[in-house]
C-alpha atoms as a PDB file:
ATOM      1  CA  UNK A   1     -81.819 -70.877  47.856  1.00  0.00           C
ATOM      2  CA  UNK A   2     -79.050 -69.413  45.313  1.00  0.00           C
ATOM      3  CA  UNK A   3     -78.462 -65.944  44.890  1.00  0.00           C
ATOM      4  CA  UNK A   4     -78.203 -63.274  42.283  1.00  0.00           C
ATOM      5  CA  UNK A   5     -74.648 -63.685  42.372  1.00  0.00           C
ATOM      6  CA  UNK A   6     -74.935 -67.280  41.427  1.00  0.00           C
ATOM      7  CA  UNK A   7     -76.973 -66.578  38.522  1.00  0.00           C
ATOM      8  CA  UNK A   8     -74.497 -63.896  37.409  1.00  0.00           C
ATOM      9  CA  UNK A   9     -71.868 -66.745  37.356  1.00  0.00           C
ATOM     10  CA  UNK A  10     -73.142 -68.972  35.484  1.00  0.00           C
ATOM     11  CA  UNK A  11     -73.627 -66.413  32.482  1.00  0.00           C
ATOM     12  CA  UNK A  12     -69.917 -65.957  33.273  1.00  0.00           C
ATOM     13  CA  UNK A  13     -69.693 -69.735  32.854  1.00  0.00           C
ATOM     14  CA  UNK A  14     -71.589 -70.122  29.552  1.00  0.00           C
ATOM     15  CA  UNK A  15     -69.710 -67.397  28.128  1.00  0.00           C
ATOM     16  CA  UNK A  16     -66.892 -68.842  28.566  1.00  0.00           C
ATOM     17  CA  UNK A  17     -67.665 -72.214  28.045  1.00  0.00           C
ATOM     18  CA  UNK A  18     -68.659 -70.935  24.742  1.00  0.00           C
ATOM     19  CA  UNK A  19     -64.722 -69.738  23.967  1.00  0.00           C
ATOM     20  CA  UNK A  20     -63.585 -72.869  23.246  1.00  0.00           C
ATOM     21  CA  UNK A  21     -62.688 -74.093  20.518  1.00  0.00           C
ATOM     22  CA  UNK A  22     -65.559 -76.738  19.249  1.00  0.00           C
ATOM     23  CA  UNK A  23     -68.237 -75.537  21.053  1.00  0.00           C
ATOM     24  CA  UNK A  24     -69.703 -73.140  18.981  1.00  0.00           C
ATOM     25  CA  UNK A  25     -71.819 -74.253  16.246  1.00  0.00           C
ATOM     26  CA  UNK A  26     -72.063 -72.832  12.881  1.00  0.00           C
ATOM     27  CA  UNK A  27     -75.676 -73.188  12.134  1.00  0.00           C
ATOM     28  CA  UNK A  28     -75.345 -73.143   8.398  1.00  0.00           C
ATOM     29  CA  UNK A  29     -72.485 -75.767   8.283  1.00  0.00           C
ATOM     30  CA  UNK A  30     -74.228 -77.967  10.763  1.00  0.00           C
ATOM     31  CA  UNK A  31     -77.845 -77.857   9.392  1.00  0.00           C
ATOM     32  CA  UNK A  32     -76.455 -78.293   5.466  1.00  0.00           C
ATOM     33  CA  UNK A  33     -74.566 -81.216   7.091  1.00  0.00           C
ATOM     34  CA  UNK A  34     -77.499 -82.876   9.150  1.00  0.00           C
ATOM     35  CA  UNK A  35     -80.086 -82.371   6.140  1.00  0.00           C
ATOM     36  CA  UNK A  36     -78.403 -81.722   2.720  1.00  0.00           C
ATOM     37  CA  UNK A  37     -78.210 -85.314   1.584  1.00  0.00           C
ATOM     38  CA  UNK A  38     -82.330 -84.726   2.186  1.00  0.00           C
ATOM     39  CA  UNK A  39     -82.954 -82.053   0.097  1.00  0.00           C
ATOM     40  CA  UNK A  40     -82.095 -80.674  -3.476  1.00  0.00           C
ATOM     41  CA  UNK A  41     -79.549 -78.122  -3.550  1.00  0.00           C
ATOM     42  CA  UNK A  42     -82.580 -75.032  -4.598  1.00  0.00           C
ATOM     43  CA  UNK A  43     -84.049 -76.075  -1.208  1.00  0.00           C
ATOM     44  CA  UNK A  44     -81.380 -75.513   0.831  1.00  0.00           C
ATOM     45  CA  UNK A  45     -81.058 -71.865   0.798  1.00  0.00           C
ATOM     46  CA  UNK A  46     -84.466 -72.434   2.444  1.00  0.00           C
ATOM     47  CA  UNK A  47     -83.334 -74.492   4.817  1.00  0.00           C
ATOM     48  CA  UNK A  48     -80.453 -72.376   5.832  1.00  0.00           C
ATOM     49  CA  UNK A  49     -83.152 -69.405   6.506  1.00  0.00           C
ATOM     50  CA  UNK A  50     -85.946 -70.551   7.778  1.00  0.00           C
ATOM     51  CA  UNK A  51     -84.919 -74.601   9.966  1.00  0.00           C
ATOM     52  CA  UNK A  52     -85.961 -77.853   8.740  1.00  0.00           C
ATOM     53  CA  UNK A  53     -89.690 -77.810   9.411  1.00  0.00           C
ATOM     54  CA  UNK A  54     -90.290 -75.034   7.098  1.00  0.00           C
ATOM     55  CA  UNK A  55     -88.496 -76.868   4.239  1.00  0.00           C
ATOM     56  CA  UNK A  56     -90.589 -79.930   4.504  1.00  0.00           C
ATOM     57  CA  UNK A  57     -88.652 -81.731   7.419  1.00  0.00           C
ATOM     58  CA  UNK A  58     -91.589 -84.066   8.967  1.00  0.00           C
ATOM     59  CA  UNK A  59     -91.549 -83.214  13.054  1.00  0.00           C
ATOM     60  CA  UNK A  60     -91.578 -87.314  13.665  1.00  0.00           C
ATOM     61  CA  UNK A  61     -88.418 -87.379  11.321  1.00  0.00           C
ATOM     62  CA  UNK A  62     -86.819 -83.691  13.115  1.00  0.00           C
ATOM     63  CA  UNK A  63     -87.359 -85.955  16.022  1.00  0.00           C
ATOM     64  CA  UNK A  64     -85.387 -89.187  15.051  1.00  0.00           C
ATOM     65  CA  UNK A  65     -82.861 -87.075  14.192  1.00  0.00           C
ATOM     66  CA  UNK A  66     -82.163 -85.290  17.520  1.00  0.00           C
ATOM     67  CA  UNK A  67     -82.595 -88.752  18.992  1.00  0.00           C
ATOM     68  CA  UNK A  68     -79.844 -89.679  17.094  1.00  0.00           C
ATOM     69  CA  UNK A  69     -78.015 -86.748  17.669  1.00  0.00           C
ATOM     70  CA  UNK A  70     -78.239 -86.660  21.359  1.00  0.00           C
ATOM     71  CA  UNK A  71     -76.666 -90.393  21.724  1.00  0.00           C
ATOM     72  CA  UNK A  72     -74.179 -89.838  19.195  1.00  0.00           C
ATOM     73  CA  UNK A  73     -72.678 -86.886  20.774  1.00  0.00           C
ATOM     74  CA  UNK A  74     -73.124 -87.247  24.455  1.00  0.00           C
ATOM     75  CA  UNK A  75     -70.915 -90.805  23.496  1.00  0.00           C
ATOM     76  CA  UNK A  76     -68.347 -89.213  21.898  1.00  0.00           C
ATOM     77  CA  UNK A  77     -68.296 -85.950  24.421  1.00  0.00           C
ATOM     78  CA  UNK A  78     -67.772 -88.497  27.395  1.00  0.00           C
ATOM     79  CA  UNK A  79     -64.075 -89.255  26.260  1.00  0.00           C
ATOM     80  CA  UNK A  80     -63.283 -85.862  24.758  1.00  0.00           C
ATOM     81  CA  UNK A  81     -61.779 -82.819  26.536  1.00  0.00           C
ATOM     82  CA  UNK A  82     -62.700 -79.874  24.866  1.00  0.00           C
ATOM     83  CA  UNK A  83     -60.480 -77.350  27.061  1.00  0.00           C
ATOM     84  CA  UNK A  84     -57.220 -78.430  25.629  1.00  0.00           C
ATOM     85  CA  UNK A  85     -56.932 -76.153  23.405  1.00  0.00           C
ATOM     86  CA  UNK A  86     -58.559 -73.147  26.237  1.00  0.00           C
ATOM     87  CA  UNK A  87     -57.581 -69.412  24.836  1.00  0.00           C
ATOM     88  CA  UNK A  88     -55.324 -68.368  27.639  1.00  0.00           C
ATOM     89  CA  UNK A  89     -54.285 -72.103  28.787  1.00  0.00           C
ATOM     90  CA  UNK A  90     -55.074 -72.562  32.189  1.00  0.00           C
ATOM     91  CA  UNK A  91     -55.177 -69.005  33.346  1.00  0.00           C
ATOM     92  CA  UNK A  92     -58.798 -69.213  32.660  1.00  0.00           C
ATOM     93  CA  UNK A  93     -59.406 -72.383  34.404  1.00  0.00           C
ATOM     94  CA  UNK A  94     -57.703 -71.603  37.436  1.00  0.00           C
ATOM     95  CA  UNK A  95     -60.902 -69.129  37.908  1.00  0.00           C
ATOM     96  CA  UNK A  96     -63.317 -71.397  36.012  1.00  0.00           C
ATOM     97  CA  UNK A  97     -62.445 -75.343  36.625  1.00  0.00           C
ATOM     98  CA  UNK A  98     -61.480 -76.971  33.509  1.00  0.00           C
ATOM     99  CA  UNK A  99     -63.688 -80.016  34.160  1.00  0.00           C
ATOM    100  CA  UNK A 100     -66.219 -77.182  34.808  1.00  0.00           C
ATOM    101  CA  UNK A 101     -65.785 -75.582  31.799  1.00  0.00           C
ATOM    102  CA  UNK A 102     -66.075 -78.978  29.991  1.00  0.00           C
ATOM    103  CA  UNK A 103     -69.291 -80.036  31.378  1.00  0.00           C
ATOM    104  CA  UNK A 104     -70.778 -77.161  30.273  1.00  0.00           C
ATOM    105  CA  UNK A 105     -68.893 -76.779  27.093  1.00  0.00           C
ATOM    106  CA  UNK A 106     -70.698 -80.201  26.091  1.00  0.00           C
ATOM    107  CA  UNK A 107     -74.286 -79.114  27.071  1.00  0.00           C
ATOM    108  CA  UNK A 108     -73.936 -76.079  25.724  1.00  0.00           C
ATOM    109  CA  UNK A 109     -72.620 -77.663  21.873  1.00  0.00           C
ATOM    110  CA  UNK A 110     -75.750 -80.272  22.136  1.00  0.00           C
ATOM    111  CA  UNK A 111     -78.283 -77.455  22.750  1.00  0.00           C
ATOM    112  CA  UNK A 112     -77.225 -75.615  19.991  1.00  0.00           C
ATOM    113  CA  UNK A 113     -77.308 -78.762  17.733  1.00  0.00           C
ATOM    114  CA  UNK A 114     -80.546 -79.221  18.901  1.00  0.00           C
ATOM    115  CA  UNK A 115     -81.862 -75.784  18.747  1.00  0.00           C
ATOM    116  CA  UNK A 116     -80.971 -75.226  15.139  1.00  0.00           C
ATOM    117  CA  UNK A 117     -82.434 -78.746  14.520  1.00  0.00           C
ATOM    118  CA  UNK A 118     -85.924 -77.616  16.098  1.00  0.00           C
ATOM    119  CA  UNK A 119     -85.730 -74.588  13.776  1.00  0.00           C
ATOM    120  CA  UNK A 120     -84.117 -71.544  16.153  1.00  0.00           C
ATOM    121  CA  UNK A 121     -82.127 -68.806  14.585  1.00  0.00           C
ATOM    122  CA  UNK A 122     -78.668 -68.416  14.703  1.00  0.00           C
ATOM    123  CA  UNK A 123     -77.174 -67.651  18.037  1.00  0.00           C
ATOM    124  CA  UNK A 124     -74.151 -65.800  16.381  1.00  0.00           C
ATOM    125  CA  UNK A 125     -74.521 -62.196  15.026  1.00  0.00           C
ATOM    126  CA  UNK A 126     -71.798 -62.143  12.759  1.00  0.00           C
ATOM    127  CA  UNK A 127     -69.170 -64.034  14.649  1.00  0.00           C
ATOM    128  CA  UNK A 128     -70.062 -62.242  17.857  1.00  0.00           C
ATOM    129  CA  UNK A 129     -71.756 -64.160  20.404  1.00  0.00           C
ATOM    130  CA  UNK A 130     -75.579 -62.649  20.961  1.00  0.00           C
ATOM    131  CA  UNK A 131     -75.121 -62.235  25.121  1.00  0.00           C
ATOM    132  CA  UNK A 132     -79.028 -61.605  25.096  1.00  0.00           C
ATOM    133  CA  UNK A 133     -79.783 -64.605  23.901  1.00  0.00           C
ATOM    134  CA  UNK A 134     -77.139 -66.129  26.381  1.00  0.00           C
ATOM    135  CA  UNK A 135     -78.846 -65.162  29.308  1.00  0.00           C
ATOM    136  CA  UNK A 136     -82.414 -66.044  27.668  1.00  0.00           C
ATOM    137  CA  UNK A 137     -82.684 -69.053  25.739  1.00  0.00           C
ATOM    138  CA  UNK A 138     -79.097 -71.126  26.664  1.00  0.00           C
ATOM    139  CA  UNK A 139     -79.463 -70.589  30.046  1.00  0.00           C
ATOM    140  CA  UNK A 140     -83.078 -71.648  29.574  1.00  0.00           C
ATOM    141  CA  UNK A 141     -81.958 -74.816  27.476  1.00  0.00           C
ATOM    142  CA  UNK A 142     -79.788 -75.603  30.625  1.00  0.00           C
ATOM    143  CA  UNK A 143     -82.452 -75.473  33.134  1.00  0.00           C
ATOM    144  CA  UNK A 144     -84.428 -77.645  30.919  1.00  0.00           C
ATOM    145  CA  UNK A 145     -81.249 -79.879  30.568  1.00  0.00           C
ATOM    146  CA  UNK A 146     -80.941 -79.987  34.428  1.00  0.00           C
ATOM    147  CA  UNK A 147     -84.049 -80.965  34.923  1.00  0.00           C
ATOM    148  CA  UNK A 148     -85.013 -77.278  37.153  1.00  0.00           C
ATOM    149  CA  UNK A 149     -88.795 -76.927  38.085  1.00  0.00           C
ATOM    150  CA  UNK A 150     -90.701 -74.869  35.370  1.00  0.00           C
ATOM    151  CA  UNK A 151     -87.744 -74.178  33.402  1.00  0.00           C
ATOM    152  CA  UNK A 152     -89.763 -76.860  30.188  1.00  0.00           C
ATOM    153  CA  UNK A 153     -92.954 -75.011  31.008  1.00  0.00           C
ATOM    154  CA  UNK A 154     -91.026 -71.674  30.270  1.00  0.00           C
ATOM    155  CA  UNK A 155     -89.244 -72.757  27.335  1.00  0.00           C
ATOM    156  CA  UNK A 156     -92.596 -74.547  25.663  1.00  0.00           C
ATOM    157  CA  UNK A 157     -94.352 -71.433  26.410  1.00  0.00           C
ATOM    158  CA  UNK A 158     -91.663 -69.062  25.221  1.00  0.00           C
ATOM    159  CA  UNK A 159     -90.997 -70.588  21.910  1.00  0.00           C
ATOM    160  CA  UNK A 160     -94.571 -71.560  21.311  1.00  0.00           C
ATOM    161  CA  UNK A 161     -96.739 -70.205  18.044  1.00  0.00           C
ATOM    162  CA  UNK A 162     -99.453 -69.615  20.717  1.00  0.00           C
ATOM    163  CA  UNK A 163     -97.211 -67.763  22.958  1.00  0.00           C
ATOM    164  CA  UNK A 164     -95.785 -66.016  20.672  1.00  0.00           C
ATOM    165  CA  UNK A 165     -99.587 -64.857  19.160  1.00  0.00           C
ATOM    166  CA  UNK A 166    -100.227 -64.082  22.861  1.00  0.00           C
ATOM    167  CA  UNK A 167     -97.199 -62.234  24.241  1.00  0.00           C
ATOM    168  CA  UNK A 168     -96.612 -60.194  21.205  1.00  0.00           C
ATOM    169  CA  UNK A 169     -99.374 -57.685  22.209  1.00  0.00           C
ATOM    170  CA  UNK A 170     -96.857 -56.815  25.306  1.00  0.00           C
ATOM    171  CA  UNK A 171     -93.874 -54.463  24.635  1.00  0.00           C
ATOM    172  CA  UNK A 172     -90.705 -56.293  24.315  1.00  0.00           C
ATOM    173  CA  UNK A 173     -88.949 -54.226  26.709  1.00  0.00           C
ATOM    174  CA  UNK A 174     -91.853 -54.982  29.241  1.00  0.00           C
ATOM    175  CA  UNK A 175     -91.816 -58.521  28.713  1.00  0.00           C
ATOM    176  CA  UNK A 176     -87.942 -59.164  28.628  1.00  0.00           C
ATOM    177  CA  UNK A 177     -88.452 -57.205  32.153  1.00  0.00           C
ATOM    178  CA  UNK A 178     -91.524 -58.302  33.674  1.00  0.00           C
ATOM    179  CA  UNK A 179     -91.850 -61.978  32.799  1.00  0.00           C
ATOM    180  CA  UNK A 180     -88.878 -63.707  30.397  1.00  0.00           C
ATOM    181  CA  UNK A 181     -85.483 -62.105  32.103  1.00  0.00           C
ATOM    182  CA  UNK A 182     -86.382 -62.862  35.776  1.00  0.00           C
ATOM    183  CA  UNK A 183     -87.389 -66.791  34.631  1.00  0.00           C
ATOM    184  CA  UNK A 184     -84.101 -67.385  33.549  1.00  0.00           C
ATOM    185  CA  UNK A 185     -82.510 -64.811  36.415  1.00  0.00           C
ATOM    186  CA  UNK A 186     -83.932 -67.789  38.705  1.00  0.00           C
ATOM    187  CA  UNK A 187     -83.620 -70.625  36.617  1.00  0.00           C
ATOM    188  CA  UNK A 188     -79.369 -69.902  36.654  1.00  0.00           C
ATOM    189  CA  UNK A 189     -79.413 -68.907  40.144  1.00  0.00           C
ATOM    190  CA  UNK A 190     -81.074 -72.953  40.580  1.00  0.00           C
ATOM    191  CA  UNK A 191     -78.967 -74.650  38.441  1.00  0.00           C
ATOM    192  CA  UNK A 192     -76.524 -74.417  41.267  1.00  0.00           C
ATOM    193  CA  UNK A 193     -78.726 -75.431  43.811  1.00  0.00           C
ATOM    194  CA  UNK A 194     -78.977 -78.624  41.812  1.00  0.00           C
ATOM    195  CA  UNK A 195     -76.081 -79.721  41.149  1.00  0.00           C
ATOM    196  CA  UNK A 196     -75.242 -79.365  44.317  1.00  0.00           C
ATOM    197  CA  UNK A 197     -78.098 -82.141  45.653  1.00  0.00           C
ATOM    198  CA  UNK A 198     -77.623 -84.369  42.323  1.00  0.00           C
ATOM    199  CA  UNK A 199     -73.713 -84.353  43.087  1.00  0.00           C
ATOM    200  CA  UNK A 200     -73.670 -85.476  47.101  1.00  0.00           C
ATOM    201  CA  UNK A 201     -76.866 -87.638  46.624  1.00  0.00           C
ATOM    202  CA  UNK A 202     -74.898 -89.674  44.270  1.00  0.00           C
ATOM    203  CA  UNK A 203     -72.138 -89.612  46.753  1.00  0.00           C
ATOM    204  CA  UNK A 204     -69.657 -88.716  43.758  1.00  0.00           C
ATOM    205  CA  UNK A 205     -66.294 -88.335  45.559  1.00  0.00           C
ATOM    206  CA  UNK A 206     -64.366 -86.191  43.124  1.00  0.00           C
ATOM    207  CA  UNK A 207     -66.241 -82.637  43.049  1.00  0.00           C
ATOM    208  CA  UNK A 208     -64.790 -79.459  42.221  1.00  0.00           C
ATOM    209  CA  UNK A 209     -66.671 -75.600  43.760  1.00  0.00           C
ATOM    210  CA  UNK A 210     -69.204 -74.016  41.020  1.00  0.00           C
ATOM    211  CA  UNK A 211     -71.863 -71.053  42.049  1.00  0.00           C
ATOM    212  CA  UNK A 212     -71.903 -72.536  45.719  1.00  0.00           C
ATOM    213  CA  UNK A 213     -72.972 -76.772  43.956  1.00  0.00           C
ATOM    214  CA  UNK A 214     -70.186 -78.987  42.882  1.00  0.00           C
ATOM    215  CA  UNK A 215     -70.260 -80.532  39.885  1.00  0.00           C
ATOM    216  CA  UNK A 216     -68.437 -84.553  39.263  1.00  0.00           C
ATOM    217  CA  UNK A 217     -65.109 -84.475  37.692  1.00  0.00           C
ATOM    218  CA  UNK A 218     -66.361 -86.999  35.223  1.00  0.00           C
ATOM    219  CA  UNK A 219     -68.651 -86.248  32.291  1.00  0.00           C
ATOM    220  CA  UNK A 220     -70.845 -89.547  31.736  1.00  0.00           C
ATOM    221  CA  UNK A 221     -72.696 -90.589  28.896  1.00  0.00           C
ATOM    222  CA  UNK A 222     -75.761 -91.680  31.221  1.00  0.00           C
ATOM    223  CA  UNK A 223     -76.075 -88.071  32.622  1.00  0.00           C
ATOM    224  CA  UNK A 224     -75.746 -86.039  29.746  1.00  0.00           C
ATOM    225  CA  UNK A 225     -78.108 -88.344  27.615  1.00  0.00           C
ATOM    226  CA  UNK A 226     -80.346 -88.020  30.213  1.00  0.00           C
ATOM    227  CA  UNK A 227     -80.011 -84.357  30.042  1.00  0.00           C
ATOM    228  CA  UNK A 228     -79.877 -83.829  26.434  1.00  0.00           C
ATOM    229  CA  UNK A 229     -83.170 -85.757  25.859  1.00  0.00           C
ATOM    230  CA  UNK A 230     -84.878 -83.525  28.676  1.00  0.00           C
ATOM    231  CA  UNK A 231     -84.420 -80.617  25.936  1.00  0.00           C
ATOM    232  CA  UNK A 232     -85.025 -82.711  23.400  1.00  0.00           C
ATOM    233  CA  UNK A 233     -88.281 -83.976  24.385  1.00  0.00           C
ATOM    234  CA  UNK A 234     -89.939 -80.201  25.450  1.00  0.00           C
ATOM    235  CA  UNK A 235     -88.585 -78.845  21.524  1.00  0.00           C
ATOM    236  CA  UNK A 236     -90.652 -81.642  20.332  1.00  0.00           C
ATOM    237  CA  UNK A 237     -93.391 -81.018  22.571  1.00  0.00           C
ATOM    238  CA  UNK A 238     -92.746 -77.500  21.263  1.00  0.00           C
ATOM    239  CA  UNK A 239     -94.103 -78.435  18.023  1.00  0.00           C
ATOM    240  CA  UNK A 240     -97.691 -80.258  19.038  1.00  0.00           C
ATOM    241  CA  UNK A 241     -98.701 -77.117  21.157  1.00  0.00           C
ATOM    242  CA  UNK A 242    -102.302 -76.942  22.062  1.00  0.00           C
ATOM    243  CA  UNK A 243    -104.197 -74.273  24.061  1.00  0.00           C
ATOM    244  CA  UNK A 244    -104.900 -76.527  26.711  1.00  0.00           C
ATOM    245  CA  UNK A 245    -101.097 -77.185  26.885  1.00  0.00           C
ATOM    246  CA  UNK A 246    -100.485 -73.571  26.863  1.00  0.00           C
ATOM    247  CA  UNK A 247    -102.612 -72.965  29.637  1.00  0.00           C
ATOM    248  CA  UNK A 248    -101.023 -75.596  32.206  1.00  0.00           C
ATOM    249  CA  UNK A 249     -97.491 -74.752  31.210  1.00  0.00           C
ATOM    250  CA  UNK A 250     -98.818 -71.060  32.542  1.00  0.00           C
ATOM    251  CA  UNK A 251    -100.148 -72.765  35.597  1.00  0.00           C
ATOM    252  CA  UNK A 252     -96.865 -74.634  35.906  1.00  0.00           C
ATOM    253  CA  UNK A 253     -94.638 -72.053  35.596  1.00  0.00           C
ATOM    254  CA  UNK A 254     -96.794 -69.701  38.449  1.00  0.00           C
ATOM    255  CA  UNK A 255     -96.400 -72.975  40.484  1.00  0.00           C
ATOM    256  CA  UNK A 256     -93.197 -73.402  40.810  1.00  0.00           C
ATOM    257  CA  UNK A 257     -92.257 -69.409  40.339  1.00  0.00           C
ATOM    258  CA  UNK A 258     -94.941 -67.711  42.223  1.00  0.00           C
ATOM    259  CA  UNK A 259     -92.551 -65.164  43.558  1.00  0.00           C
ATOM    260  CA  UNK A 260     -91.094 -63.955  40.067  1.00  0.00           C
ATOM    261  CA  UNK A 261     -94.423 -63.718  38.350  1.00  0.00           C
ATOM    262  CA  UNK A 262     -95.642 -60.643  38.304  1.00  0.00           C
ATOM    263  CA  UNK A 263     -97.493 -60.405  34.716  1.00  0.00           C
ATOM    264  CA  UNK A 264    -100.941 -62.082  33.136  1.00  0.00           C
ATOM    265  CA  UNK A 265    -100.576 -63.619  29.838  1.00  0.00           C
END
């Protein structure tokens, strides 16, 4: 099982993943970009401040699009090194691998694409990187992306309408505490733990050292397809949330966390 410490660095990871240059996302520029030729220009301000469901965006069309969006960049990530232009050169990546920092770099640009497609606010606070959201919701997104046990029960429940309805009669601080900030505590501390069986039970040759698991020197388009339609696929489920659903997420998530929860909702 993977420690604290492993958790710990992958935030470092993301953080700096998120440093170079074409990784962020500028959610107005992107969304304006994905839907403008959509809408009339009075509906965009809309848009901009509230996602593309609330402007009229159908879900089944919302989900075309991140179809679309999810093939189109994992094929032209798969050729494209992002940490050329690294702040720092190589001094970072001699701490942080470069092809480490790439692979991550990649999922982390998709799941912002994808976020601000499925309606999620800004992850930038005036320039400045929210860290609070880094260590909920991206490293959530990743554990959904890497496929880790209840990490698409916690997201779906999380993001939710009915969740929200449900959870907002607990005090933030005691829910970021009790229930959200340990989930994703465990979900980075298992991210390691699998890439490290994915990476020798495909016998990949080339690995380099990351939070105790190895990740492939090679970015694929297979992989991170696979992986970016994992994410997609829960946001959409996102959307169609019944009670019923809501309930065996819950179940899910006590399933394959039983240690962490300590909280009824």
């Amino acid at each position: 099982m993977a420690n604290n410490g492993e958790s710990t660095n992958v935030e470092l990871i993301i953080v700096n993943a998120l440093k170079i240059p074409g990784v962020k996302v500028d959610r107005k520029e992107f969304l304006v970009k994905t839907f403008g030729d959509k809408l009339s220009s009075d509906q965009i301000p809309l848009l901009i401040d509230k996602g593309p469901l609330d402007v009229g965006i159908s879900k089944e069309q919302i989900n075309r699009m991140s179809k679309s969006l999810v093939n189109k960049r994992t094929l032209q990530s798969s050729g494209t090194s992002f940490t050329a232009g690294l702040p720092g050169g190589w001094a970072m990546a001699a701490t942080i691998p470069a092809d480490t920092l790439q692979f991550f770099g990649v999922a982390l640009r998709l799941s912002q694409e994808l976020a601000y497609i499925f309606g999620y606010k800004d992850f930038w606070d005036d320039e400045e990187l929210d860290l609070e959201r880094v260590r909920n919701e991206l490293i959530l997104f990743l554990g959904v992306m890497f496929g880790v046990g209840g990490a698409a029960s916690t997201l779906k429940v999380v993001s939710s309408k009915i969740a929200q309805q449900t959870l907002e009669r607990l005090p933030q601080k005691a829910l970021t505490k009790t229930f959200y900030y340990p989930i994703v505590k465990k979900i980075a501390a298992l991210i390691g733990v699998k890439m490290t069986k994915d990476t020798f039970a495909k016998g990949i040759s080339k690995v380099i050292p990351i939070v105790g698991g190895v990740v492939s020197g090679g970015l694929t388009y297979t992989s991170m397809t696979k992986m970016g339609n994992r994410l997609r696929n829960t946001m959409y489920d996102s959307l169609n949330y019944s009670p019923q659903e809501f309930q065996k997420d819950k179940d899910e998530i006590k399933r394959e966390m039983p240690d962490i929860i300590d909280i009824e909702f």
